[in-house]
N, C-alpha and C. Protein backbone atom coordinates (compact mmCIF):
# COMPACT_ATOMS: atom_id res chain seq x y z
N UNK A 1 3.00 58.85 15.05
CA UNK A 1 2.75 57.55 15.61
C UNK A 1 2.21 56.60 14.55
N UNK A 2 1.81 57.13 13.52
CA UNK A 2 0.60 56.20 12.60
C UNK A 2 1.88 55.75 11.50
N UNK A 3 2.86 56.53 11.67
CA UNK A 3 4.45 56.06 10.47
C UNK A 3 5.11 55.12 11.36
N UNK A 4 5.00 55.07 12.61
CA UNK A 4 5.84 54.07 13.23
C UNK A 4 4.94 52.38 12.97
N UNK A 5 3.83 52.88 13.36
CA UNK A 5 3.06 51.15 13.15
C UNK A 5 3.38 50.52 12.27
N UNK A 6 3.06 51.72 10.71
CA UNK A 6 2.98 50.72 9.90
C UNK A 6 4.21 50.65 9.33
N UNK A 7 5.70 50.97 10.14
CA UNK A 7 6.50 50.05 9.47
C UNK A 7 6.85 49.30 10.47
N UNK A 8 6.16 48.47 11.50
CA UNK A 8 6.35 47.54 12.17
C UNK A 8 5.69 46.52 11.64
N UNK A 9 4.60 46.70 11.22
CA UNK A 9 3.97 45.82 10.02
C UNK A 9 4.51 45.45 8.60
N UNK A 10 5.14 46.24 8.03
CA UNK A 10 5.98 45.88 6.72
C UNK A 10 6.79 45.12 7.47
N UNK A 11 8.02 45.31 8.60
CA UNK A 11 8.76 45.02 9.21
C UNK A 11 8.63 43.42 9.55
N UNK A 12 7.09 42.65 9.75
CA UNK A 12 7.34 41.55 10.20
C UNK A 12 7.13 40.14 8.89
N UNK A 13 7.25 39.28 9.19
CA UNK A 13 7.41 38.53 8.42
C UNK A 13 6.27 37.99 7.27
N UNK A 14 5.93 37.79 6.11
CA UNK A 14 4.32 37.57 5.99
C UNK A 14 4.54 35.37 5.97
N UNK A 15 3.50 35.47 6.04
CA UNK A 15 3.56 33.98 6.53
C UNK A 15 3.33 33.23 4.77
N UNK A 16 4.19 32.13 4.38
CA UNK A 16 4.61 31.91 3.20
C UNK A 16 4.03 30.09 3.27
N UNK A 17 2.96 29.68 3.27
CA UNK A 17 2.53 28.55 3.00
C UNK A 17 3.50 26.96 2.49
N UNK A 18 3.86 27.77 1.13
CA UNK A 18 4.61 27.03 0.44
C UNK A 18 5.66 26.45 0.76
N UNK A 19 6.38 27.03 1.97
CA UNK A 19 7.52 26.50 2.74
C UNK A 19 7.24 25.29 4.00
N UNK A 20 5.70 24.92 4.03
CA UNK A 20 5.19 24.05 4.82
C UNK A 20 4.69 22.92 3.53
N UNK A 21 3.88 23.77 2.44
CA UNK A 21 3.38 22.63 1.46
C UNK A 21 4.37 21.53 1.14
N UNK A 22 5.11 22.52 0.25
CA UNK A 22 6.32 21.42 -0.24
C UNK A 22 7.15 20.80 0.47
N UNK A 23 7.79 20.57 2.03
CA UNK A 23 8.37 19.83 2.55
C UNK A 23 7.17 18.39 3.13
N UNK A 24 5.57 19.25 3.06
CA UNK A 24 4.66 17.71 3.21
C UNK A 24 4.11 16.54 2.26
N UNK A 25 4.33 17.83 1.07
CA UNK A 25 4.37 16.75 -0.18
C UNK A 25 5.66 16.03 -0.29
N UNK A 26 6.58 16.77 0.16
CA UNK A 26 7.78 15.60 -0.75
C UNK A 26 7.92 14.25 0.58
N UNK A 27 7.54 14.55 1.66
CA UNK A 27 7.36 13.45 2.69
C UNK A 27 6.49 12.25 2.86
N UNK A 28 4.82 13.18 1.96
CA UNK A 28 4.14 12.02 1.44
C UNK A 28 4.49 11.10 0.36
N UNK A 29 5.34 12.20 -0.76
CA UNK A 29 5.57 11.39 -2.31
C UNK A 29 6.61 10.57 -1.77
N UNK A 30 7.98 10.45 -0.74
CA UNK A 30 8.32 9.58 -0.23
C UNK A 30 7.65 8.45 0.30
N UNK A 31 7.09 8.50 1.18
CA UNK A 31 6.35 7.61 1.88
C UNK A 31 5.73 6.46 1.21
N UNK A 32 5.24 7.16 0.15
CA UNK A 32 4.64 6.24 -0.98
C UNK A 32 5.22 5.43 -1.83
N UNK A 33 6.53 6.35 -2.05
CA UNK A 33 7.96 5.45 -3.01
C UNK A 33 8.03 4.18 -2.13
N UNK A 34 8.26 4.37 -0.73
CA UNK A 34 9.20 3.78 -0.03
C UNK A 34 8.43 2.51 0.38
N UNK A 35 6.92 2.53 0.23
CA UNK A 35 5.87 1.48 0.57
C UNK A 35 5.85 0.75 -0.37
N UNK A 36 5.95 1.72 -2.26
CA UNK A 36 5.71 0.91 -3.41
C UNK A 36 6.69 -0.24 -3.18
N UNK A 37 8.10 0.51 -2.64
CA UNK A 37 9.32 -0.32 -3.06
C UNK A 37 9.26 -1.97 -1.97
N UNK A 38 9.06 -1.48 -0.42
CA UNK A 38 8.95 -2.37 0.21
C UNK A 38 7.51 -3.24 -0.72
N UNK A 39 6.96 -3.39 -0.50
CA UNK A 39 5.55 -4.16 -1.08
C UNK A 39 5.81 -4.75 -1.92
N UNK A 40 6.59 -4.19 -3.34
CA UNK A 40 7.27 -4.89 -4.17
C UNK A 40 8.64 -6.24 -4.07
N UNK A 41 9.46 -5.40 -2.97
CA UNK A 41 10.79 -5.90 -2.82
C UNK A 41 10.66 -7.24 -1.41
N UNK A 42 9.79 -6.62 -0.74
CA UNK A 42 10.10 -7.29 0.69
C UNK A 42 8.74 -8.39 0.56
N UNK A 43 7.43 -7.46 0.57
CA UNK A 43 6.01 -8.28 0.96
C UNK A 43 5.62 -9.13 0.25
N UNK A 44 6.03 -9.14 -0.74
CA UNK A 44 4.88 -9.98 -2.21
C UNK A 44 6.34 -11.05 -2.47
N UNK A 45 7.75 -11.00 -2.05
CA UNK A 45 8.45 -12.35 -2.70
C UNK A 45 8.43 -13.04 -1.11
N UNK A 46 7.91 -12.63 -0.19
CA UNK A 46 7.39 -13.78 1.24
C UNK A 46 6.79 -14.78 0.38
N UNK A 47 5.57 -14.78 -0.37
CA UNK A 47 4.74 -15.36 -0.77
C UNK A 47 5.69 -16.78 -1.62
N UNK A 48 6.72 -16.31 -2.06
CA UNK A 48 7.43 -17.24 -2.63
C UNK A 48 7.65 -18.42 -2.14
N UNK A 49 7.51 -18.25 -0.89
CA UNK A 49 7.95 -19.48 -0.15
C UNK A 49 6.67 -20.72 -0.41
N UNK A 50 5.55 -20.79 -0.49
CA UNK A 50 4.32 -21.48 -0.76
C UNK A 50 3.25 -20.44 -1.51
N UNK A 51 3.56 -20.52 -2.80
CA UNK A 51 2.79 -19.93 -3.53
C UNK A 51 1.52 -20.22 -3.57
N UNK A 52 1.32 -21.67 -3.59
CA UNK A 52 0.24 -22.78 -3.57
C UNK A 52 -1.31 -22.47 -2.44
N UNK A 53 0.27 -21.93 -1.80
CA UNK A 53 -0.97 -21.71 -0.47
C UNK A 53 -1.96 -21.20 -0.19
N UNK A 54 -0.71 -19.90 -0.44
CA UNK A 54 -1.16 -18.22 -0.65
C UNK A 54 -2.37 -18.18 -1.57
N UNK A 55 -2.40 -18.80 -2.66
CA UNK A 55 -3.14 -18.68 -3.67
C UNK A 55 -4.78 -19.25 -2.95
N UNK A 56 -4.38 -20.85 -2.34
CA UNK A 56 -5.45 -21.28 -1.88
C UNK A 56 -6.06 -20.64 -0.79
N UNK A 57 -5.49 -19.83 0.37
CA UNK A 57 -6.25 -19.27 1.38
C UNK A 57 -7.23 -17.92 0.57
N UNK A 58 -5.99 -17.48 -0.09
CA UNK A 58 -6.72 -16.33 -0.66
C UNK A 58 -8.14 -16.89 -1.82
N UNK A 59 -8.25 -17.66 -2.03
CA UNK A 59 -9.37 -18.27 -2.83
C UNK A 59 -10.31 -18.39 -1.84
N UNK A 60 -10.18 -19.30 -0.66
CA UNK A 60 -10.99 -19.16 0.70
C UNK A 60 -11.20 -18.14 1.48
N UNK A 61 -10.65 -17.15 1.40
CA UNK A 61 -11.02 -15.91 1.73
C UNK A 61 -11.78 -14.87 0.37
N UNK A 62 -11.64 -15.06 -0.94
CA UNK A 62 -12.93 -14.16 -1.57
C UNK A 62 -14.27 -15.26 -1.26
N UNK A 63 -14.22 -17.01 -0.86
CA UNK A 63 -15.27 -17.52 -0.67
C UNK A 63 -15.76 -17.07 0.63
N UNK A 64 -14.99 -16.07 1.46
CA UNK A 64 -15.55 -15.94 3.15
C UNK A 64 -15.95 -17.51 3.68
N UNK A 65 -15.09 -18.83 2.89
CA UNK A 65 -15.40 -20.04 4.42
C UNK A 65 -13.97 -20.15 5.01
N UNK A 66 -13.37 -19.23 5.04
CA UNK A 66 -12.54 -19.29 6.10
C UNK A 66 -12.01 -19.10 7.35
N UNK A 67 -12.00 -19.66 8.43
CA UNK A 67 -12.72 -20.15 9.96
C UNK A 67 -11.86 -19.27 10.80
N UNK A 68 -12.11 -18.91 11.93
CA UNK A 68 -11.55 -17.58 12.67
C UNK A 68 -10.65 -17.68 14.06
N UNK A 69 -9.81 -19.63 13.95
CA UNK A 69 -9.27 -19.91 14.98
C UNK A 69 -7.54 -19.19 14.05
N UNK A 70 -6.82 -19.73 15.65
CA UNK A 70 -5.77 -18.93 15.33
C UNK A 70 -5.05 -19.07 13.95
N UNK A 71 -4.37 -20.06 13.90
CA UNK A 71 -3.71 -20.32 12.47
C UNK A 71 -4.47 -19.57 11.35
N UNK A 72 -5.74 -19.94 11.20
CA UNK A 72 -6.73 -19.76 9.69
C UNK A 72 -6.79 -18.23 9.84
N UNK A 73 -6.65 -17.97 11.36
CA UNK A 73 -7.03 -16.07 11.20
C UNK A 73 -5.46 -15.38 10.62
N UNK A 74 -4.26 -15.94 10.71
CA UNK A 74 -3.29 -16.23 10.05
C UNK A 74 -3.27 -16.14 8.92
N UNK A 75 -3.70 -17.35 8.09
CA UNK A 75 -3.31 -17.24 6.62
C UNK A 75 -4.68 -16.09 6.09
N UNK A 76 -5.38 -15.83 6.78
CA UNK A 76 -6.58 -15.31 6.64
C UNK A 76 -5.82 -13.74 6.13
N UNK A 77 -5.11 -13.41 6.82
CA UNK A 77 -4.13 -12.00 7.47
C UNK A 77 -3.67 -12.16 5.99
N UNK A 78 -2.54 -12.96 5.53
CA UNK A 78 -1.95 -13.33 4.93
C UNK A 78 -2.66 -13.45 3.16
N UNK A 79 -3.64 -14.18 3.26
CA UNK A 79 -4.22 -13.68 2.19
C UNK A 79 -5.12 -12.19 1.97
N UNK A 80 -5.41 -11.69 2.52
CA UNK A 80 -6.19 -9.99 2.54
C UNK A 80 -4.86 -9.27 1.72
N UNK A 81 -3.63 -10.02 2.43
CA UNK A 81 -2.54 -8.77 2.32
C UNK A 81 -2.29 -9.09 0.86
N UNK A 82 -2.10 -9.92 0.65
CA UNK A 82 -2.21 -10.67 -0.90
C UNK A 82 -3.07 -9.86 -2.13
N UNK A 83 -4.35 -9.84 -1.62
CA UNK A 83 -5.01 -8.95 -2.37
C UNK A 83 -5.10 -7.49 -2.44
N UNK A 84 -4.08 -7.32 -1.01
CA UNK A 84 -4.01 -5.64 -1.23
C UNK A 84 -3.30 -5.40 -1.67
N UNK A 85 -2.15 -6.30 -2.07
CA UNK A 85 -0.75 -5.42 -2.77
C UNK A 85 -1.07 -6.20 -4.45
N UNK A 86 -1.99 -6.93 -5.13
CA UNK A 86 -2.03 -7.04 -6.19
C UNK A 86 -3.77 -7.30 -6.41
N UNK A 87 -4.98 -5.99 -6.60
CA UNK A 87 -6.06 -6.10 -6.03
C UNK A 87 -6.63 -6.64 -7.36
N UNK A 88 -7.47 -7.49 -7.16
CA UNK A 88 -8.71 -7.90 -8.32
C UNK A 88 -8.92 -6.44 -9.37
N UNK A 89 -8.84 -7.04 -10.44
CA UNK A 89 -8.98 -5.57 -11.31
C UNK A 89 -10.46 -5.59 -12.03
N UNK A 90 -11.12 -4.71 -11.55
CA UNK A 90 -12.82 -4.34 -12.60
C UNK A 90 -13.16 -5.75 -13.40
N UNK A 91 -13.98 -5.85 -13.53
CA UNK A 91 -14.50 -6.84 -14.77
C UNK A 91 -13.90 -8.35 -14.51
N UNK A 92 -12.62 -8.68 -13.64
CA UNK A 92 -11.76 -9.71 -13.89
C UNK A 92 -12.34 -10.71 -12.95
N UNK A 93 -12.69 -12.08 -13.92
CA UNK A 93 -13.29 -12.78 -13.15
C UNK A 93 -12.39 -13.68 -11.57
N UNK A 94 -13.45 -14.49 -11.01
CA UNK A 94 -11.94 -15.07 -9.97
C UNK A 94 -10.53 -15.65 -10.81
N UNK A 95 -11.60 -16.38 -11.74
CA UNK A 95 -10.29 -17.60 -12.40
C UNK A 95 -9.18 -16.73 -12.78
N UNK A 96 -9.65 -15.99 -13.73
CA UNK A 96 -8.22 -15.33 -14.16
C UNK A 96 -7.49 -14.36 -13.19
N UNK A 97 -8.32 -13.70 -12.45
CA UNK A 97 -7.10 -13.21 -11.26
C UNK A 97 -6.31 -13.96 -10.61
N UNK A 98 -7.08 -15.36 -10.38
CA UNK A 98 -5.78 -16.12 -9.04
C UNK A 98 -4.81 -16.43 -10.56
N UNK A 99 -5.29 -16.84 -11.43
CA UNK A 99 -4.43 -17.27 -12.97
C UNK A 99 -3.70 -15.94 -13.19
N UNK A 100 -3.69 -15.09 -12.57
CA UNK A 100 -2.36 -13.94 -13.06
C UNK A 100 -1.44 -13.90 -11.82
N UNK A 101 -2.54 -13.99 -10.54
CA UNK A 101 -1.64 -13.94 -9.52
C UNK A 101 -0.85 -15.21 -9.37
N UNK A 102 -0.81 -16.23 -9.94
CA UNK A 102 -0.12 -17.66 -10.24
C UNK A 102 0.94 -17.02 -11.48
N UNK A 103 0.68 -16.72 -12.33
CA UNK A 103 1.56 -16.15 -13.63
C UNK A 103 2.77 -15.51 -12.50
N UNK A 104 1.95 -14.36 -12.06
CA UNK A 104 3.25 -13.18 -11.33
C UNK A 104 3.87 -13.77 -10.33
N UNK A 105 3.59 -14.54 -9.31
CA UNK A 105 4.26 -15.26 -8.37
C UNK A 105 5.65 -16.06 -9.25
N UNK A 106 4.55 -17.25 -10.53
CA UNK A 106 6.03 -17.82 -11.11
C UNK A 106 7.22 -16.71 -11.70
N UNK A 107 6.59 -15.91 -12.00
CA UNK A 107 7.94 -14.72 -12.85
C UNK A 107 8.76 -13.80 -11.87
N UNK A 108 8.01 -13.81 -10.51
CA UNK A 108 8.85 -12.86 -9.40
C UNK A 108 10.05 -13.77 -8.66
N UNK A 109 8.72 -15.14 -8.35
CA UNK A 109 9.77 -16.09 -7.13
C UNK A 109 10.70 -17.35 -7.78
N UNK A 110 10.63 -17.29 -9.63
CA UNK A 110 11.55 -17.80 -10.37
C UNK A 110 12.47 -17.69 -10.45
């Protein structure tokens, strides 16, 4: 009886991780391509349309005086998203960030 168990145990399958890992990594490393690409391709040349704007709400929004009725909660939206897909970098003061994010707008929506 003790030869039958244990080849019902060799017999069953052993459970193999790696066949769960790697189909969740390559779904995340997608996911991430596919956000870089939209964000790049789709979200950031919207802005093209009034660069001016974009630039100015988002200036009024690192000042926080920007007011919480509908429209302003709008460009409000609109600038956050601004700074999330091209974020203030360490050390960089305001001027020269909105001055790059003005640079990259003219070289994308040119």
């Amino acid at each position: 009886m003790n030869n039958s168990s244990s080849q019902s145990e060799s017999a069953s399958p052993r459970f193999n991780p790696w066949k769960i890992i790697i189909p969740v990594m390559l779904a995340l490393l997608s996911i991430s391509l596919m956000s870089q690409w939209y964000a790049h391709n789709i979200s950031f040349p919207r802005y093209c349309k009034n660069p001016e704007r974009a630039l100015t709400n988002l200036q009024m929004l690192m000042d926080q005086s920007a007011t919480i009725d509908h429209e302003a909660r709008r460009q409000t939206m609109i600038a956050a998203k601004l700074l999330f897909l091209h974020p203030k970098q360490a050390g960089e003061t305001r001027a020269d960030y909105l001055q790059r994010l003005r640079y990259l707008m003219l070289t994308q929506c040119g």
